[in-house]
C-alpha atoms as a PDB file:
ATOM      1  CA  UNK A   1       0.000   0.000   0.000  1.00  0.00           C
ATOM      2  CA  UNK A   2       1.943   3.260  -1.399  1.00  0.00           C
ATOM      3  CA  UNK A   3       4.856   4.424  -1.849  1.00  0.00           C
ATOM      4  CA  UNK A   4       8.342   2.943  -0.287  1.00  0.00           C
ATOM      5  CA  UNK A   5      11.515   5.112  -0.019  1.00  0.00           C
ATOM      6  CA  UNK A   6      13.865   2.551  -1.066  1.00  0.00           C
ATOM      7  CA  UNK A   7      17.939   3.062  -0.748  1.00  0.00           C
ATOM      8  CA  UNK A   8      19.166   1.404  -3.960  1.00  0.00           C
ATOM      9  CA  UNK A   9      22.794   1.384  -3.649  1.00  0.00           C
ATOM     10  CA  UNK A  10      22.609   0.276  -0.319  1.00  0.00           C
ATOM     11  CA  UNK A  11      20.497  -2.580  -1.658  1.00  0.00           C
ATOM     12  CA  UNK A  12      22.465  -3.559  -4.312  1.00  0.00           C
ATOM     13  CA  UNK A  13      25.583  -3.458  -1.698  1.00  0.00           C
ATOM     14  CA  UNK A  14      23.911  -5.599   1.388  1.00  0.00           C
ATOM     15  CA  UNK A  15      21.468  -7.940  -0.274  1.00  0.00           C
ATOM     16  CA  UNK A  16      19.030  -9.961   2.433  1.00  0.00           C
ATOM     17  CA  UNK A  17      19.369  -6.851   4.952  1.00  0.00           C
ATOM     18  CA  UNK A  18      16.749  -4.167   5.900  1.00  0.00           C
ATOM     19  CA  UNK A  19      17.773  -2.226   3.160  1.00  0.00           C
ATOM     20  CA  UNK A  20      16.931  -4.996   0.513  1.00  0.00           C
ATOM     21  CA  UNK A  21      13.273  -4.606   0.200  1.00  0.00           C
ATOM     22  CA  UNK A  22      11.366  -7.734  -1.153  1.00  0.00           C
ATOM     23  CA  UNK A  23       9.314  -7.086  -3.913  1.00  0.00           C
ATOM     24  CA  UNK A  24       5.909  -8.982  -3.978  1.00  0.00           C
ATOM     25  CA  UNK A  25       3.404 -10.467  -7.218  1.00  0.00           C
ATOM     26  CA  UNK A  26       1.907  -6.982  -7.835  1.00  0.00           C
ATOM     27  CA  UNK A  27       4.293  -4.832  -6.874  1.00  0.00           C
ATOM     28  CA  UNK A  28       6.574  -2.622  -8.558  1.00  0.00           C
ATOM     29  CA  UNK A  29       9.556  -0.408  -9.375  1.00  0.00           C
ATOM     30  CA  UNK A  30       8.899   3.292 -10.627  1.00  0.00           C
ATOM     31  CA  UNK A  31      12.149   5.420 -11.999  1.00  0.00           C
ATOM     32  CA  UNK A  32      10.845   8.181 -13.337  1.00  0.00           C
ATOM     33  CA  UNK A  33      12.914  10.616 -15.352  1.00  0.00           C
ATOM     34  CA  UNK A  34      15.062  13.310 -13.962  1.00  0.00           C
ATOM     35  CA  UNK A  35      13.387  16.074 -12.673  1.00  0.00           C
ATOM     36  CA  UNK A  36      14.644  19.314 -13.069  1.00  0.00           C
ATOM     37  CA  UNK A  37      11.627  21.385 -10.334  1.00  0.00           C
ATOM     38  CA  UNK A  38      10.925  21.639  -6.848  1.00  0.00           C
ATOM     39  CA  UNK A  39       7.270  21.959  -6.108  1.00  0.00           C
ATOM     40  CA  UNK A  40       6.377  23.944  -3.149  1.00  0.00           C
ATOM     41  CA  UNK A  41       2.641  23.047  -1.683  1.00  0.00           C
ATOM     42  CA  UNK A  42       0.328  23.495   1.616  1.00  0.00           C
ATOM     43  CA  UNK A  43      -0.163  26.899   3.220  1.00  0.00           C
ATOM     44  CA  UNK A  44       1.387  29.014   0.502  1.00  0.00           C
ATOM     45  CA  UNK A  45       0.223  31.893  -1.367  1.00  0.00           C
ATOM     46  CA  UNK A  46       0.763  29.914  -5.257  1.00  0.00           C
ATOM     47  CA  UNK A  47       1.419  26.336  -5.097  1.00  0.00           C
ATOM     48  CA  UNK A  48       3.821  25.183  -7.809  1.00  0.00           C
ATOM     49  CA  UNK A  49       6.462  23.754  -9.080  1.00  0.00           C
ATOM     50  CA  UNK A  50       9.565  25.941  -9.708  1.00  0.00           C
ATOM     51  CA  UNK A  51      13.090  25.237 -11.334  1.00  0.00           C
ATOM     52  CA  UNK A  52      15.950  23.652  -9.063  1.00  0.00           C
ATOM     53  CA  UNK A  53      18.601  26.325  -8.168  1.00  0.00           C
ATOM     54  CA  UNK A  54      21.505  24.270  -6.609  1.00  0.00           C
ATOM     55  CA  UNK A  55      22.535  25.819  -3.620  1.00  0.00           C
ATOM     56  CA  UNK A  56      19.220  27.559  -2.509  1.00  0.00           C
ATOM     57  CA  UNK A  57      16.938  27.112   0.408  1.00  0.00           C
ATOM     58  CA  UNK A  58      13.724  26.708   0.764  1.00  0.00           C
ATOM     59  CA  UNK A  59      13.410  30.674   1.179  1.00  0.00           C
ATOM     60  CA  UNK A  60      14.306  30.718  -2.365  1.00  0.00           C
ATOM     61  CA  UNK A  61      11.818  28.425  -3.454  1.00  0.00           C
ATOM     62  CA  UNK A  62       8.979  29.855  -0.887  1.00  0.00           C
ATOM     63  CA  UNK A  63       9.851  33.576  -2.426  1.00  0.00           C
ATOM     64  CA  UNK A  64       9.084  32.148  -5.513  1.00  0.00           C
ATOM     65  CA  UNK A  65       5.834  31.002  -4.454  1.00  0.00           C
ATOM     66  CA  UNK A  66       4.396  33.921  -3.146  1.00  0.00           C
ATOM     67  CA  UNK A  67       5.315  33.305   0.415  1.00  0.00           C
ATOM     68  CA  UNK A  68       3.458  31.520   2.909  1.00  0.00           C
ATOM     69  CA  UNK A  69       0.134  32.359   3.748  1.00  0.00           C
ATOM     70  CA  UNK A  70      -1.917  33.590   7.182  1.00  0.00           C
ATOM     71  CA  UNK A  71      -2.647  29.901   7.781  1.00  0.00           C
ATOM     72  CA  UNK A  72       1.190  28.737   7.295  1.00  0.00           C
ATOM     73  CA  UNK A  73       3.205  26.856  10.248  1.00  0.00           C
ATOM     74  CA  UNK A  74       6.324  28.042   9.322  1.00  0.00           C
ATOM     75  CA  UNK A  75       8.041  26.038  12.608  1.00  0.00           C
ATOM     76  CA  UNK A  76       6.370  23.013  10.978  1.00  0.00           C
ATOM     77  CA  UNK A  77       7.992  23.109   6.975  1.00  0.00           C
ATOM     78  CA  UNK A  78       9.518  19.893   5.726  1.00  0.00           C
ATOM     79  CA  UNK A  79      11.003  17.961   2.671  1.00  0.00           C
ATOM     80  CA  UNK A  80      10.117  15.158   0.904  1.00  0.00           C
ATOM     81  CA  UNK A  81      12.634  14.204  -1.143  1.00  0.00           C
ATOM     82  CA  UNK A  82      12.931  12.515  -4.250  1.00  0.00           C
ATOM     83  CA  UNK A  83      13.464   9.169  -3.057  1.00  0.00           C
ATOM     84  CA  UNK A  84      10.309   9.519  -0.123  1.00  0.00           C
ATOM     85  CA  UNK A  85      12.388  10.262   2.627  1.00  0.00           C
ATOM     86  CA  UNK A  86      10.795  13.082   5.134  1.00  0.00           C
ATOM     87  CA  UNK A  87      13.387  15.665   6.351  1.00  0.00           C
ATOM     88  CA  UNK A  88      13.085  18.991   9.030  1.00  0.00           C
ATOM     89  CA  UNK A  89      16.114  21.364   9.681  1.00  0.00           C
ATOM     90  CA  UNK A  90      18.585  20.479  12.470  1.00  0.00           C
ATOM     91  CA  UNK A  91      18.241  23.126  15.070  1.00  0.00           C
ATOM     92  CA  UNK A  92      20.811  25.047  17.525  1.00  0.00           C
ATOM     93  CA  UNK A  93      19.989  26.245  20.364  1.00  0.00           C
ATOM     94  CA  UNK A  94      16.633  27.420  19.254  1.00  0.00           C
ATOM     95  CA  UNK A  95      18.315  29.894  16.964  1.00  0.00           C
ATOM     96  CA  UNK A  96      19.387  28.293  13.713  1.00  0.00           C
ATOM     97  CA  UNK A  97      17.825  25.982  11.258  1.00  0.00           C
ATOM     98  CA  UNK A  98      20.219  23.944   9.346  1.00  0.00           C
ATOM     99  CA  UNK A  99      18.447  22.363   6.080  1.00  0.00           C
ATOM    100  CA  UNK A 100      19.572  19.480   3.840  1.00  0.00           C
ATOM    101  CA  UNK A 101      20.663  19.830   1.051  1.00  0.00           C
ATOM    102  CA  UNK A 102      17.527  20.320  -1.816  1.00  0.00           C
ATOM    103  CA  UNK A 103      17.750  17.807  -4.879  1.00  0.00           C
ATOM    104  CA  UNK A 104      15.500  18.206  -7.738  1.00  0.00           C
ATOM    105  CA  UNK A 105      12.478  16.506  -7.212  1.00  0.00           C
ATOM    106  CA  UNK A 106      11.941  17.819  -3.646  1.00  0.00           C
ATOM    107  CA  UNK A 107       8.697  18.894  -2.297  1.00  0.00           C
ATOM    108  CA  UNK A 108       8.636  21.595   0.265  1.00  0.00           C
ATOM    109  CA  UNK A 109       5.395  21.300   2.434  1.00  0.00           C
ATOM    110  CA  UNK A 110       3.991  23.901   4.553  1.00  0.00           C
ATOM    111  CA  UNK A 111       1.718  23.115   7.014  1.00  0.00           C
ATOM    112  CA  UNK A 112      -1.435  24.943   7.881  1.00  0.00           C
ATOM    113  CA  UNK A 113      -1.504  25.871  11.494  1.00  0.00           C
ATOM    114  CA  UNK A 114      -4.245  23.586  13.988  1.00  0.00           C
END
Protein backbone atom coordinates (compact mmCIF):
# COMPACT_ATOMS: atom_id res chain seq x y z
CA UNK A 1 0.00 0.00 0.00
CA UNK A 2 1.94 3.26 -1.40
CA UNK A 3 4.86 4.42 -1.85
CA UNK A 4 8.34 2.94 -0.29
CA UNK A 5 11.51 5.11 -0.02
CA UNK A 6 13.86 2.55 -1.07
CA UNK A 7 17.94 3.06 -0.75
CA UNK A 8 19.17 1.40 -3.96
CA UNK A 9 22.79 1.38 -3.65
CA UNK A 10 22.61 0.28 -0.32
CA UNK A 11 20.50 -2.58 -1.66
CA UNK A 12 22.46 -3.56 -4.31
CA UNK A 13 25.58 -3.46 -1.70
CA UNK A 14 23.91 -5.60 1.39
CA UNK A 15 21.47 -7.94 -0.27
CA UNK A 16 19.03 -9.96 2.43
CA UNK A 17 19.37 -6.85 4.95
CA UNK A 18 16.75 -4.17 5.90
CA UNK A 19 17.77 -2.23 3.16
CA UNK A 20 16.93 -5.00 0.51
CA UNK A 21 13.27 -4.61 0.20
CA UNK A 22 11.37 -7.73 -1.15
CA UNK A 23 9.31 -7.09 -3.91
CA UNK A 24 5.91 -8.98 -3.98
CA UNK A 25 3.40 -10.47 -7.22
CA UNK A 26 1.91 -6.98 -7.84
CA UNK A 27 4.29 -4.83 -6.87
CA UNK A 28 6.57 -2.62 -8.56
CA UNK A 29 9.56 -0.41 -9.37
CA UNK A 30 8.90 3.29 -10.63
CA UNK A 31 12.15 5.42 -12.00
CA UNK A 32 10.85 8.18 -13.34
CA UNK A 33 12.91 10.62 -15.35
CA UNK A 34 15.06 13.31 -13.96
CA UNK A 35 13.39 16.07 -12.67
CA UNK A 36 14.64 19.31 -13.07
CA UNK A 37 11.63 21.38 -10.33
CA UNK A 38 10.92 21.64 -6.85
CA UNK A 39 7.27 21.96 -6.11
CA UNK A 40 6.38 23.94 -3.15
CA UNK A 41 2.64 23.05 -1.68
CA UNK A 42 0.33 23.49 1.62
CA UNK A 43 -0.16 26.90 3.22
CA UNK A 44 1.39 29.01 0.50
CA UNK A 45 0.22 31.89 -1.37
CA UNK A 46 0.76 29.91 -5.26
CA UNK A 47 1.42 26.34 -5.10
CA UNK A 48 3.82 25.18 -7.81
CA UNK A 49 6.46 23.75 -9.08
CA UNK A 50 9.56 25.94 -9.71
CA UNK A 51 13.09 25.24 -11.33
CA UNK A 52 15.95 23.65 -9.06
CA UNK A 53 18.60 26.33 -8.17
CA UNK A 54 21.50 24.27 -6.61
CA UNK A 55 22.53 25.82 -3.62
CA UNK A 56 19.22 27.56 -2.51
CA UNK A 57 16.94 27.11 0.41
CA UNK A 58 13.72 26.71 0.76
CA UNK A 59 13.41 30.67 1.18
CA UNK A 60 14.31 30.72 -2.37
CA UNK A 61 11.82 28.43 -3.45
CA UNK A 62 8.98 29.86 -0.89
CA UNK A 63 9.85 33.58 -2.43
CA UNK A 64 9.08 32.15 -5.51
CA UNK A 65 5.83 31.00 -4.45
CA UNK A 66 4.40 33.92 -3.15
CA UNK A 67 5.31 33.31 0.42
CA UNK A 68 3.46 31.52 2.91
CA UNK A 69 0.13 32.36 3.75
CA UNK A 70 -1.92 33.59 7.18
CA UNK A 71 -2.65 29.90 7.78
CA UNK A 72 1.19 28.74 7.29
CA UNK A 73 3.21 26.86 10.25
CA UNK A 74 6.32 28.04 9.32
CA UNK A 75 8.04 26.04 12.61
CA UNK A 76 6.37 23.01 10.98
CA UNK A 77 7.99 23.11 6.98
CA UNK A 78 9.52 19.89 5.73
CA UNK A 79 11.00 17.96 2.67
CA UNK A 80 10.12 15.16 0.90
CA UNK A 81 12.63 14.20 -1.14
CA UNK A 82 12.93 12.52 -4.25
CA UNK A 83 13.46 9.17 -3.06
CA UNK A 84 10.31 9.52 -0.12
CA UNK A 85 12.39 10.26 2.63
CA UNK A 86 10.80 13.08 5.13
CA UNK A 87 13.39 15.66 6.35
CA UNK A 88 13.08 18.99 9.03
CA UNK A 89 16.11 21.36 9.68
CA UNK A 90 18.58 20.48 12.47
CA UNK A 91 18.24 23.13 15.07
CA UNK A 92 20.81 25.05 17.52
CA UNK A 93 19.99 26.25 20.36
CA UNK A 94 16.63 27.42 19.25
CA UNK A 95 18.32 29.89 16.96
CA UNK A 96 19.39 28.29 13.71
CA UNK A 97 17.83 25.98 11.26
CA UNK A 98 20.22 23.94 9.35
CA UNK A 99 18.45 22.36 6.08
CA UNK A 100 19.57 19.48 3.84
CA UNK A 101 20.66 19.83 1.05
CA UNK A 102 17.53 20.32 -1.82
CA UNK A 103 17.75 17.81 -4.88
CA UNK A 104 15.50 18.21 -7.74
CA UNK A 105 12.48 16.51 -7.21
CA UNK A 106 11.94 17.82 -3.65
CA UNK A 107 8.70 18.89 -2.30
CA UNK A 108 8.64 21.60 0.27
CA UNK A 109 5.40 21.30 2.43
CA UNK A 110 3.99 23.90 4.55
CA UNK A 111 1.72 23.12 7.01
CA UNK A 112 -1.43 24.94 7.88
CA UNK A 113 -1.50 25.87 11.49
CA UNK A 114 -4.25 23.59 13.99
Amino acid sequence: LGHIAVDFPGALARPGTEADIALRPGDSIVVPLRPVTVTVSGAVARPMATPHRQGAGPGHYLSRVGGMNAKANGARIYLVLPNGDLRRPRRWLWLWQFWPEIPPGTQIVVPTRG
